[in-house]
N, C-alpha and C. Protein backbone atom coordinates (compact mmCIF):
# COMPACT_ATOMS: atom_id res chain seq x y z
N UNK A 1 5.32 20.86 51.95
CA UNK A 1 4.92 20.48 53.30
C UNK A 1 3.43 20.69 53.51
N UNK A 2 2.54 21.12 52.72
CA UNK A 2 1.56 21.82 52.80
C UNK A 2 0.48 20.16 52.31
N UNK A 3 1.20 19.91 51.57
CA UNK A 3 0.14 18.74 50.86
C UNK A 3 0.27 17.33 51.59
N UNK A 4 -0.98 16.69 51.40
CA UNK A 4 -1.32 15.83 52.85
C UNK A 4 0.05 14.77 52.53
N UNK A 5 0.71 14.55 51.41
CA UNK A 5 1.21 13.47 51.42
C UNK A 5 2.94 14.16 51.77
N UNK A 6 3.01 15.20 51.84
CA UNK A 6 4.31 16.22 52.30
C UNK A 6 5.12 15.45 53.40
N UNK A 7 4.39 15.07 54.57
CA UNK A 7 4.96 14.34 55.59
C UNK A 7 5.04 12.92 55.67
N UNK A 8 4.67 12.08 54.48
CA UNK A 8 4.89 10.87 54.21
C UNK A 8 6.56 10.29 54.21
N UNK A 9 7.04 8.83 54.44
CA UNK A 9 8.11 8.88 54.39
C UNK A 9 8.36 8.64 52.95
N UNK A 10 9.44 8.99 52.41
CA UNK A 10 9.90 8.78 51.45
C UNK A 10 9.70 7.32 50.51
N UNK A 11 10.18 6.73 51.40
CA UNK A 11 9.15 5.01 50.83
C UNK A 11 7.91 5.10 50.38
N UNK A 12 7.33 5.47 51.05
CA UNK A 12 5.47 5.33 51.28
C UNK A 12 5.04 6.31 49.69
N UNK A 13 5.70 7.35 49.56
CA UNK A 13 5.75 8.17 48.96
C UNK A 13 6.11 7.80 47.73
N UNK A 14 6.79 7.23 47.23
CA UNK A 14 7.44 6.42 45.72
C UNK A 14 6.40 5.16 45.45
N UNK A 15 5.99 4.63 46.74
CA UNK A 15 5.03 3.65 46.48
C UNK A 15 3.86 4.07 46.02
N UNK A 16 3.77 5.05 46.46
CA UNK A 16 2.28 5.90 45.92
C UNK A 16 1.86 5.99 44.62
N UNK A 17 3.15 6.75 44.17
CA UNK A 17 3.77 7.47 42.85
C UNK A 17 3.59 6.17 42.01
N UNK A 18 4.16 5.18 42.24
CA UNK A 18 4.21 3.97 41.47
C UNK A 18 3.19 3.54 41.17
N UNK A 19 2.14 3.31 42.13
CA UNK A 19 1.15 2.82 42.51
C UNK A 19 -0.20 3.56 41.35
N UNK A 20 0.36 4.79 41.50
CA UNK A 20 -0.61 5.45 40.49
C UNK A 20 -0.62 5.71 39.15
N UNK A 21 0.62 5.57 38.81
CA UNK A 21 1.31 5.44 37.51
C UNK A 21 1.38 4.20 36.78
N UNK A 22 1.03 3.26 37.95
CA UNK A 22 0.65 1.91 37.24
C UNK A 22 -1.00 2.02 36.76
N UNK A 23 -1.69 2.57 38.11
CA UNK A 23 -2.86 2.68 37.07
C UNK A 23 -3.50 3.19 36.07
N UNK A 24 -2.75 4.10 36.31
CA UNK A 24 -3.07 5.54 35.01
C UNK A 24 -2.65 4.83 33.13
N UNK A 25 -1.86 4.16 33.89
CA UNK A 25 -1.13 3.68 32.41
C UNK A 25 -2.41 2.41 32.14
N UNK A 26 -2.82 1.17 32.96
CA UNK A 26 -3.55 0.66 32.79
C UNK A 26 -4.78 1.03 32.61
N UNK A 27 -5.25 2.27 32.75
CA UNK A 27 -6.88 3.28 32.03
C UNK A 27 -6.20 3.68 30.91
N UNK A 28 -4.88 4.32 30.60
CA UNK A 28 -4.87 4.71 28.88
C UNK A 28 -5.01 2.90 28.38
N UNK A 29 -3.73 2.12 28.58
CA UNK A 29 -4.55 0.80 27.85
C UNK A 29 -5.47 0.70 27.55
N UNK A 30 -6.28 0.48 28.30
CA UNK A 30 -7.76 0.31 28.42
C UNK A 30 -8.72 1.19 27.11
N UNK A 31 -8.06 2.37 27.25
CA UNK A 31 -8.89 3.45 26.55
C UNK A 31 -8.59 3.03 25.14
N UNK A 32 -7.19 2.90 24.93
CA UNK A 32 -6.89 2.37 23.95
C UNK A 32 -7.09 1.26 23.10
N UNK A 33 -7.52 0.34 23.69
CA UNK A 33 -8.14 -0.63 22.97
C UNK A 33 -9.48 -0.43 22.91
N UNK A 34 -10.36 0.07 24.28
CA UNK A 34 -11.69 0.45 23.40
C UNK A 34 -11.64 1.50 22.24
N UNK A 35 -11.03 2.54 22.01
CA UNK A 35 -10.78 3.21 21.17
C UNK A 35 -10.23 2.32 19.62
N UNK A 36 -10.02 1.39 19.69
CA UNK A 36 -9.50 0.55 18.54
C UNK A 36 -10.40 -0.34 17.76
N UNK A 37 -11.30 -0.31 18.98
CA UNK A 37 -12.44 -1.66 18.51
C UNK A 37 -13.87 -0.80 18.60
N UNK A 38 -14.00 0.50 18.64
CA UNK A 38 -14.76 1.40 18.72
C UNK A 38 -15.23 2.35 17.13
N UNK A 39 -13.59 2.44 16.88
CA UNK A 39 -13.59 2.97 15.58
C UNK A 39 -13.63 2.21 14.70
N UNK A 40 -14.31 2.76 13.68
CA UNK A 40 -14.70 1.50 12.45
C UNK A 40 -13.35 1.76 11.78
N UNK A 41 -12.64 0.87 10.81
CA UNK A 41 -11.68 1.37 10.01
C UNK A 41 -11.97 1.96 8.86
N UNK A 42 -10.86 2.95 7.94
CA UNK A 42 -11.13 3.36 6.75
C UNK A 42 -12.06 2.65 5.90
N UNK A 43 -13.21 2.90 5.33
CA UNK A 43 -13.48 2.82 3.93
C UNK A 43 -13.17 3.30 3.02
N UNK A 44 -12.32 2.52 1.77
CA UNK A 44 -12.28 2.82 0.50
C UNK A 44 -13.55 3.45 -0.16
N UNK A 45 -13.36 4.63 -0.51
CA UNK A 45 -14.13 5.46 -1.17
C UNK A 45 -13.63 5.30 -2.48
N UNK A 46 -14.99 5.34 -3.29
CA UNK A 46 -14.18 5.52 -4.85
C UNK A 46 -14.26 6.73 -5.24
N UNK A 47 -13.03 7.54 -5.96
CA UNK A 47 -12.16 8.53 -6.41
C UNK A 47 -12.97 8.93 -7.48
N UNK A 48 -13.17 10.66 -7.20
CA UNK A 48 -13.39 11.41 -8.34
C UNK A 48 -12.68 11.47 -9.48
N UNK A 49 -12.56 11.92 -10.48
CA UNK A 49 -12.55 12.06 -11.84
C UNK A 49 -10.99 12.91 -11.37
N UNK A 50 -11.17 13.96 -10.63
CA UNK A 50 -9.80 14.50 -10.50
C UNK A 50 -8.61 14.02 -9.99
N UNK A 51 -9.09 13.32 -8.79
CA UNK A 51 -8.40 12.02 -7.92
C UNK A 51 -8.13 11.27 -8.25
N UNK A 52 -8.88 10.68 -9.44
CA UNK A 52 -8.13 9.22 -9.97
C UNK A 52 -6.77 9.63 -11.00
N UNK A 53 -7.26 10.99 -11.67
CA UNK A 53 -6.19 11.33 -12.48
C UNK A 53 -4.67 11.15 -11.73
N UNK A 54 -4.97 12.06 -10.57
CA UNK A 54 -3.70 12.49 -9.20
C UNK A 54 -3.46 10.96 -8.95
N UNK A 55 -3.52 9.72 -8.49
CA UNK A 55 -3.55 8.73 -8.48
C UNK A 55 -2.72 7.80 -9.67
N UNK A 56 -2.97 7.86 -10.99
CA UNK A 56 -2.80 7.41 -12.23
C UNK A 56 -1.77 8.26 -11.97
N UNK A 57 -1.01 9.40 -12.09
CA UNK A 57 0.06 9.88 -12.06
C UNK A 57 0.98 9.53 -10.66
N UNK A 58 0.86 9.90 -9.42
CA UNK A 58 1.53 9.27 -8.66
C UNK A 58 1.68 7.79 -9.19
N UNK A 59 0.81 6.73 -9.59
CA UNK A 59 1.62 5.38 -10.30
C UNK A 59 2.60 5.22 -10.62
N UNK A 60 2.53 6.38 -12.25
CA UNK A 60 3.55 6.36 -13.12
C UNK A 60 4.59 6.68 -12.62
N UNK A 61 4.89 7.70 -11.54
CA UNK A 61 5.90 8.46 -10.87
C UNK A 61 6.61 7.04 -9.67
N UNK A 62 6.17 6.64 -9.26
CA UNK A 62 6.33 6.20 -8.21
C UNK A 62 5.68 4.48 -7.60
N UNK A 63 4.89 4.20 -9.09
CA UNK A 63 4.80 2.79 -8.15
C UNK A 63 3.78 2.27 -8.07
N UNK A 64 2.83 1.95 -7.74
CA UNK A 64 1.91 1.28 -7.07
C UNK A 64 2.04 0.64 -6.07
N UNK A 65 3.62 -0.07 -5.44
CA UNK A 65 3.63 -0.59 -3.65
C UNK A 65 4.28 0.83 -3.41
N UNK A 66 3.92 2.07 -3.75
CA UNK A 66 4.44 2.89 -2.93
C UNK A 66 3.24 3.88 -2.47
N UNK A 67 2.14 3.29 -2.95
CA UNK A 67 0.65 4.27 -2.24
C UNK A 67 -0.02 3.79 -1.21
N UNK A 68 -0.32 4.98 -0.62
CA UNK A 68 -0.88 5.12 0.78
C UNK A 68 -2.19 5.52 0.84
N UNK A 69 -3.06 5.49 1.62
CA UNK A 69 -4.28 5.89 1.77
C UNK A 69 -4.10 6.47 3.19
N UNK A 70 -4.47 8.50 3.25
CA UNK A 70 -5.48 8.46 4.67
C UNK A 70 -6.29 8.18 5.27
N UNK A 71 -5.67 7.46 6.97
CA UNK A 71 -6.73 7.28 7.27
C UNK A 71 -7.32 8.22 8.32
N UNK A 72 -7.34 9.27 8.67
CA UNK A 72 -7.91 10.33 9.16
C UNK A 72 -7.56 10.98 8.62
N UNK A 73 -8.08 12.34 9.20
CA UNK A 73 -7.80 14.08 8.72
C UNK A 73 -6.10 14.06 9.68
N UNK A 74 -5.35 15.01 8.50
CA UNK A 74 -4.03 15.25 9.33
C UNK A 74 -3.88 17.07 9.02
N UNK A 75 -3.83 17.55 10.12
CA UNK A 75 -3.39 18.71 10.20
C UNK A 75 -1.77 19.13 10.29
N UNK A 76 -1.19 19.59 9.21
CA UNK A 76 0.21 19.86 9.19
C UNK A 76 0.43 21.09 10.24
N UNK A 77 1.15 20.92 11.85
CA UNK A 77 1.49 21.84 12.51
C UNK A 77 3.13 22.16 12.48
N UNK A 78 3.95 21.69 12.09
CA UNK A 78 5.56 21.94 11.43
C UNK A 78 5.62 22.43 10.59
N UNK A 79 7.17 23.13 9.82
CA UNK A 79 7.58 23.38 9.13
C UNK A 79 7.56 22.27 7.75
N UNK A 80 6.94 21.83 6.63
CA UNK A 80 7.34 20.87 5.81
C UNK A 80 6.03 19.84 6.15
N UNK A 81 5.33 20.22 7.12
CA UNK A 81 3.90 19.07 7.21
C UNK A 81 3.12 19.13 6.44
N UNK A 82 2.37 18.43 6.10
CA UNK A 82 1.26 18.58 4.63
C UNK A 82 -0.14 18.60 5.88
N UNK A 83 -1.09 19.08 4.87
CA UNK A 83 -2.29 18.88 5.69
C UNK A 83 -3.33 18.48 4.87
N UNK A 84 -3.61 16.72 5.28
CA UNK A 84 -4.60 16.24 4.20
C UNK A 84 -5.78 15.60 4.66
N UNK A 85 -6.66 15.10 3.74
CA UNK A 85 -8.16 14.69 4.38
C UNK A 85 -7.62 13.28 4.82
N UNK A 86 -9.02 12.81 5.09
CA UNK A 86 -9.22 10.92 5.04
C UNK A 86 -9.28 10.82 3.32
N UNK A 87 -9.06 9.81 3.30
CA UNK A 87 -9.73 9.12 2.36
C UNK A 87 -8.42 9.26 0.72
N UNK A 88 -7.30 10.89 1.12
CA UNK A 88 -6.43 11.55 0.14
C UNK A 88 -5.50 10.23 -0.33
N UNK A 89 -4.99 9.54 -1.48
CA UNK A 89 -3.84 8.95 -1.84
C UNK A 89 -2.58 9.77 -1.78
N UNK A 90 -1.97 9.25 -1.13
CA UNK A 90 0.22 9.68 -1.83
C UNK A 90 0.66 8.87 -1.78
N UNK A 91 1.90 9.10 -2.49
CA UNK A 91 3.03 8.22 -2.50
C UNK A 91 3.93 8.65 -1.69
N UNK A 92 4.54 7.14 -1.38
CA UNK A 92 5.52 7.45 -0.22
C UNK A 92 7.24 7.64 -0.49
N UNK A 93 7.99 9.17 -0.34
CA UNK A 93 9.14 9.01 -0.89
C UNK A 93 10.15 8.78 0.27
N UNK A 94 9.88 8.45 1.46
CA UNK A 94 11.16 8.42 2.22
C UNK A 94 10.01 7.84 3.75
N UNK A 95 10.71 6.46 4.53
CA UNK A 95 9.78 6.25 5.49
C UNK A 95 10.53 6.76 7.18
N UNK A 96 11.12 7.71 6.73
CA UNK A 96 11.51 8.83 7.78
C UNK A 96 12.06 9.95 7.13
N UNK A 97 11.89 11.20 8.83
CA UNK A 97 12.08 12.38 8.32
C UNK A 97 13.53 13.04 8.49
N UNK A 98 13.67 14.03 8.02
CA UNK A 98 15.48 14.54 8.41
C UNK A 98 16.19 14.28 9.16
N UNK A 99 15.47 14.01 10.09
CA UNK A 99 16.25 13.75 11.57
C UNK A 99 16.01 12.27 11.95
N UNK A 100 15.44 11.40 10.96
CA UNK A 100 15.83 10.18 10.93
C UNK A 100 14.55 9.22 11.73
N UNK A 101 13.54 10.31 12.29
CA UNK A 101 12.47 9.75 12.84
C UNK A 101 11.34 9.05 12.07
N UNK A 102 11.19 7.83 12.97
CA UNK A 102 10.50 6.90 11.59
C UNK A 102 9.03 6.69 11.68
N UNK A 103 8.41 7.92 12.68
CA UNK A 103 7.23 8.26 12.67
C UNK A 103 6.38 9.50 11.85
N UNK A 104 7.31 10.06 11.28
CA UNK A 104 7.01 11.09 10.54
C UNK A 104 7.48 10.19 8.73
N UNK A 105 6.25 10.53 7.65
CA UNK A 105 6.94 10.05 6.50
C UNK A 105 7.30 11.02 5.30
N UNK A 106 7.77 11.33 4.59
CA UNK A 106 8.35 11.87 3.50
C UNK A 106 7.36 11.60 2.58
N UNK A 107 5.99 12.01 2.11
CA UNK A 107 5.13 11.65 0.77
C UNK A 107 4.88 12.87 -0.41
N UNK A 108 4.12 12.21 -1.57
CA UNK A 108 4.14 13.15 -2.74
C UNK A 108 2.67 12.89 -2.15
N UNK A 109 1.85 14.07 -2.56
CA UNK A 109 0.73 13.88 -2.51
C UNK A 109 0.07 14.45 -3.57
N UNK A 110 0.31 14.73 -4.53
CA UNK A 110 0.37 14.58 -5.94
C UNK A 110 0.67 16.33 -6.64
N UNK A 111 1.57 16.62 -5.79
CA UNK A 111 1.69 18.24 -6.01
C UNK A 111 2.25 18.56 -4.78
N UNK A 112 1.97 18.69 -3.83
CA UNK A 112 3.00 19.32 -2.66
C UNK A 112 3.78 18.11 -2.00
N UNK A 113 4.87 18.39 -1.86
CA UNK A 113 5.59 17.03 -1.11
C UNK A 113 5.39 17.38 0.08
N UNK A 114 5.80 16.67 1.39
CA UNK A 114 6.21 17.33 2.74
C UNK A 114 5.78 15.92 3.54
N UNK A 115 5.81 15.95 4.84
CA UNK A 115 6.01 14.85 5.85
C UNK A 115 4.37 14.89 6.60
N UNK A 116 4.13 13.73 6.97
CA UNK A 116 2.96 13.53 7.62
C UNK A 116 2.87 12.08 8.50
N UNK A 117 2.19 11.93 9.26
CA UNK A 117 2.58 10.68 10.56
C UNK A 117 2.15 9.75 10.07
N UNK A 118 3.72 8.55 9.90
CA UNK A 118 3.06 7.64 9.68
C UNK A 118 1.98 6.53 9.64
N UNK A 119 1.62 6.69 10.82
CA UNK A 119 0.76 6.24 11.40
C UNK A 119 -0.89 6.80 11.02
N UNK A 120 -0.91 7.82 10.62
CA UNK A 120 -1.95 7.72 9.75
C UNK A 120 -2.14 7.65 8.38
N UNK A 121 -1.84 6.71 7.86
CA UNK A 121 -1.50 6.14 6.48
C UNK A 121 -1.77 4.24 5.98
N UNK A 122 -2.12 3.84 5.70
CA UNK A 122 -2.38 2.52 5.30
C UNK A 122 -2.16 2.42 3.33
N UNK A 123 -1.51 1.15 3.08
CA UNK A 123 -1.09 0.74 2.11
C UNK A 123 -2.85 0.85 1.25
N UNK A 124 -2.19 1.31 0.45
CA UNK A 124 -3.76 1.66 -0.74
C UNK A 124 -4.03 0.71 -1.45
C-alpha cells in the first residue's frame, strides 16, 4: 500500500506490468543483437606443437566431424564442468547432459572429459 502504484486498480496494474515487460524484453533484444554484430567472431589460431598433437589424437579417437572449437573462455561452475580457453579443440562425446539437457555437451578435451555449454563451441 505504501508504493505509488499500491492503489492502482488491478487492471491498470497488469497493464503496467505488461507494458514494461514488453519493453524490457525489447532492450535485451536490442542488446542482443548489438552484442552479435559487435563481437568479432572466433579466429582460427594455428596450434602449438602440443595442441596439434592433442588434436591428431582426439581424430584418431573420435573423428574429425566430431571437433569443436572454443569460442570463448568457459569457466566450469558444476560438478563434471570442464574449464577451458578460446581458441581449446574437443571432441564431442554426447550432445546432452545426464539429465537430458541439450545445452550442456558431453566433450573429450583431450584428457579430462566433462560437460561444457553448448553454445560455446563451433564445428572446427
Amino acid at each position: 500500500s505504501q508504493m505509488p502504484h499500491g492503489r492502482m486498480p488491478l487492471p491498470s496494474f497488469r497493464k503496467m506490468v505488461e507494458d514494461t515487460l514488453q519493453q524490457s524484453g525489447a532492450q535485451l533484444r536490442t542488446f542482443c543483437q548489438t552484442f552479435e554484430t559487435v563481437t568479432p567472431s572466433p579466429v582460427t589460431q594455428p596450434l602449438n606443437p602440443a595442441e596439434e598433437r592433442k588434436v591428431l589424437s582426439l581424430v584418431s579417437k573420435h573423428g574429425p566431424d566430431k571437433l569443436y572449437q572454443v569460442t570463448s573462455n568457459i569457466s566450469g561452475s558444476k560438478d563434471l564442468d570442464l574449464t577451458l580457453q578460446r581458441g581449446q579443440i574437443v571432441a564431442l562425446l554426447q550432445s546432452v547432459d545426464t539429465k537430458g539437457n541439450t545445452s550442456r555437451w558431453l566433450v573429450d578435451a583431450g584428457g579430462p572429459r566433462g560437460f561444457v555449454p553448448a553454445g560455446k563451441l563451433q564445428p572446427y
